[in-house]
N, C-alpha and C. Protein backbone atom coordinates (compact mmCIF):
# COMPACT_ATOMS: atom_id res chain seq x y z
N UNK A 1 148.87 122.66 113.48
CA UNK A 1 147.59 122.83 112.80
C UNK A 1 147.76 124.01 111.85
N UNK A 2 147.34 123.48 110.53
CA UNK A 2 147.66 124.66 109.80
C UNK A 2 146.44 125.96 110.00
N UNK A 3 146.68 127.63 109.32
CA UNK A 3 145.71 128.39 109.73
C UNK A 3 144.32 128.42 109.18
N UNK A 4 144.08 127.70 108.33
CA UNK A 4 142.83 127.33 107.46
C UNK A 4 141.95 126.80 108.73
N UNK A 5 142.43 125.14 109.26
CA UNK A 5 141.65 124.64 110.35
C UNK A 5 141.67 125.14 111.61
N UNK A 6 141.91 126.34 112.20
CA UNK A 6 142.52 126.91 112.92
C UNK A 6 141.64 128.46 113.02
N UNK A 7 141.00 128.58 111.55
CA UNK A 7 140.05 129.91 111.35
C UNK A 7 139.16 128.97 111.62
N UNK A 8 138.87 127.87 111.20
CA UNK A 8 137.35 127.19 110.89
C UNK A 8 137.35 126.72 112.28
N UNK A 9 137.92 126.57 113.14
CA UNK A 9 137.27 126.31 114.44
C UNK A 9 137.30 127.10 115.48
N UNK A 10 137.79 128.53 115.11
CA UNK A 10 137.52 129.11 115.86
C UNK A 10 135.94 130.33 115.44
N UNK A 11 135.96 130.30 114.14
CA UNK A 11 134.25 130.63 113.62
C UNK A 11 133.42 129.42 113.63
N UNK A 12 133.21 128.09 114.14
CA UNK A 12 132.45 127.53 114.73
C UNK A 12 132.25 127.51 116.19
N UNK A 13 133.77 128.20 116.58
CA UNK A 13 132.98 128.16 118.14
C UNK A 13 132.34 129.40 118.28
N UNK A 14 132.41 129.99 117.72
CA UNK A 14 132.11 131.76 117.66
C UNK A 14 130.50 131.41 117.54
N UNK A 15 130.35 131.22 116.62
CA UNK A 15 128.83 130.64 115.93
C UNK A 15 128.33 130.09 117.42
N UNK A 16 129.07 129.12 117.67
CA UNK A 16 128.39 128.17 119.16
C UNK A 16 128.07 128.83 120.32
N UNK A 17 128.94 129.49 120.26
CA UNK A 17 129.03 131.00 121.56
C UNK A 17 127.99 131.87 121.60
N UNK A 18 127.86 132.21 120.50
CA UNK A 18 126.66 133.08 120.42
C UNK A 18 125.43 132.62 120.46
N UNK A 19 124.70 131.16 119.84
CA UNK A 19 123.95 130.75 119.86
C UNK A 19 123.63 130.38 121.37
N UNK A 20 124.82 129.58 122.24
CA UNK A 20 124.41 130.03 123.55
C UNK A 20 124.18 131.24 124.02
N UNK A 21 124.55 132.76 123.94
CA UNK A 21 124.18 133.66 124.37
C UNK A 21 122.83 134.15 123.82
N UNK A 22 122.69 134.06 122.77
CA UNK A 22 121.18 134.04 122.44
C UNK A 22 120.03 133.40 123.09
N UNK A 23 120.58 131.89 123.41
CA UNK A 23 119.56 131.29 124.15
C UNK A 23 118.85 131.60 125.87
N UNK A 24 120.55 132.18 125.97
CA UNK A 24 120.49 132.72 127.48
C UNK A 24 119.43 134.09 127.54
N UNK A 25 119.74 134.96 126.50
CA UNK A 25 119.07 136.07 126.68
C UNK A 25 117.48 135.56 126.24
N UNK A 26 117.49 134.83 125.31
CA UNK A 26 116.15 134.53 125.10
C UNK A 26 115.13 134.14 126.69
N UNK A 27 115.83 132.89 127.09
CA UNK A 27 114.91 132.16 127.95
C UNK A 27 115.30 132.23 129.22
N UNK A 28 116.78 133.22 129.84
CA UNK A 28 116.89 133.39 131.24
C UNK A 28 117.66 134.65 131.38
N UNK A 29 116.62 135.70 130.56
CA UNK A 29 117.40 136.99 130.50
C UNK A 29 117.54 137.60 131.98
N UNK A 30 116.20 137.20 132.99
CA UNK A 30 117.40 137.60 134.31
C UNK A 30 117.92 137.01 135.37
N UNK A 31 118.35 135.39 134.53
CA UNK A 31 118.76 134.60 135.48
C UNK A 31 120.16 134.39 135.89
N UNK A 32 120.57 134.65 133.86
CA UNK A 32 122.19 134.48 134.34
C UNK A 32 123.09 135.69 134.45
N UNK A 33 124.33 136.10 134.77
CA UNK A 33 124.84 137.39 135.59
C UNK A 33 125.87 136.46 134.97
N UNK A 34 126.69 136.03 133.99
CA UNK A 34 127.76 135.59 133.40
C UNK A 34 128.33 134.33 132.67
N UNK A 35 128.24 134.56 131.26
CA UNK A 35 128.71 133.33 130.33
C UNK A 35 130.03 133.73 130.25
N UNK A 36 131.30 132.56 130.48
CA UNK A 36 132.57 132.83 129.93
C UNK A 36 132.72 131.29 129.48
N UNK A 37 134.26 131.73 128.75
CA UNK A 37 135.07 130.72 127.75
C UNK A 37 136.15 130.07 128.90
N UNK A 38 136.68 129.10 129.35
CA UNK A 38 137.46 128.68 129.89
C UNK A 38 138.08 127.72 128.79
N UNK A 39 139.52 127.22 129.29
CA UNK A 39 140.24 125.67 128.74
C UNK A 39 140.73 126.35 128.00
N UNK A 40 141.28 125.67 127.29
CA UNK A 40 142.16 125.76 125.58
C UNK A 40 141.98 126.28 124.95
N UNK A 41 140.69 126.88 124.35
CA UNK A 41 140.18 128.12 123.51
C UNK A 41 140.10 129.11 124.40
N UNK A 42 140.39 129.47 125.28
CA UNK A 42 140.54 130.86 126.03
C UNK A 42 141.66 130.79 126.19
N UNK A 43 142.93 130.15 125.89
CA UNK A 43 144.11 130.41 125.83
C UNK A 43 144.75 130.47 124.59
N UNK A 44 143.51 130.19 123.69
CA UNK A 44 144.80 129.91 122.39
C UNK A 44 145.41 128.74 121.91
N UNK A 45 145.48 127.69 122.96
CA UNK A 45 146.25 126.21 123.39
C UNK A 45 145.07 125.27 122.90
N UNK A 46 144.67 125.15 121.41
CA UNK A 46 143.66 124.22 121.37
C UNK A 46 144.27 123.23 120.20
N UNK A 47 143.56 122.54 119.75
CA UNK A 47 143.59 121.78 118.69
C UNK A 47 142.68 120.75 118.47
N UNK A 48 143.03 120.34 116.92
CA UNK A 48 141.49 119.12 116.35
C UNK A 48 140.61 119.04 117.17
N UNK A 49 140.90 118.26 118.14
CA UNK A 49 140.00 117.70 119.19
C UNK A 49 139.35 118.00 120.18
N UNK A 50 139.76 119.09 120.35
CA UNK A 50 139.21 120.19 122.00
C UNK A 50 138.34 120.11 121.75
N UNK A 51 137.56 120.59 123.27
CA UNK A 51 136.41 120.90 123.82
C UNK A 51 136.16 122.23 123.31
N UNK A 52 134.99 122.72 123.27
CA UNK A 52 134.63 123.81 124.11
C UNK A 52 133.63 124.03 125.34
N UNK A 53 134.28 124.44 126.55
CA UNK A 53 134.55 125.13 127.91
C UNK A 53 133.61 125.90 128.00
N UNK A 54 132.67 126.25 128.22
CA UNK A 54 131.59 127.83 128.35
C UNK A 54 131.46 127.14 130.41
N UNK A 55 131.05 128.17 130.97
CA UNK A 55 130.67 128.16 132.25
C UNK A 55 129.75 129.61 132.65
N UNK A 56 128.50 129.14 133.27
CA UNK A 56 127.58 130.39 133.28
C UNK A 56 127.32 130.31 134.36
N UNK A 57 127.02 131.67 135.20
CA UNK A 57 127.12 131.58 136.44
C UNK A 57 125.62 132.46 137.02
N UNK A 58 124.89 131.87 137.68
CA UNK A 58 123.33 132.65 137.86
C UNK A 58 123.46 133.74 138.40
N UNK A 59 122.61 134.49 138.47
CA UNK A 59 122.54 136.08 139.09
C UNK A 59 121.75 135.50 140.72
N UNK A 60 122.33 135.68 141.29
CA UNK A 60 122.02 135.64 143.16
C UNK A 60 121.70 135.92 143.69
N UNK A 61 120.48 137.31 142.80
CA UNK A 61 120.32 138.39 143.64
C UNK A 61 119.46 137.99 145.33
């Protein structure tokens, strides 16, 4: 994959990422206790077709 498509999908997932964290803080600011990136874009190991992986984990208190 050349680095052109390679910037552009990793500033769309960026964009995506955040818009989930926005939403989280918006509407379950004290529900969730952790958004992360898993799979192929948290390693680097992605291409064209990947997913993106997010997993959020509730606060338990």
């Amino acid at each position: 994959m050349n680095e052109i498509i390679q910037k552009k999908l990793l500033d769309k997932n960026e964009l995506l990422i955040n818009m989930v964290i926005e939403r989280a803080r918006r509407d379950f600011l004290d529900d969730i206790a952790i958004i992360g990136l898993t799979g192929s874009f948290s390693i680097g190991d992605f291409h064209v077709k990947s997913d993106l992986d997010l997993f959020i984990i509730n606060n338990t208190e």
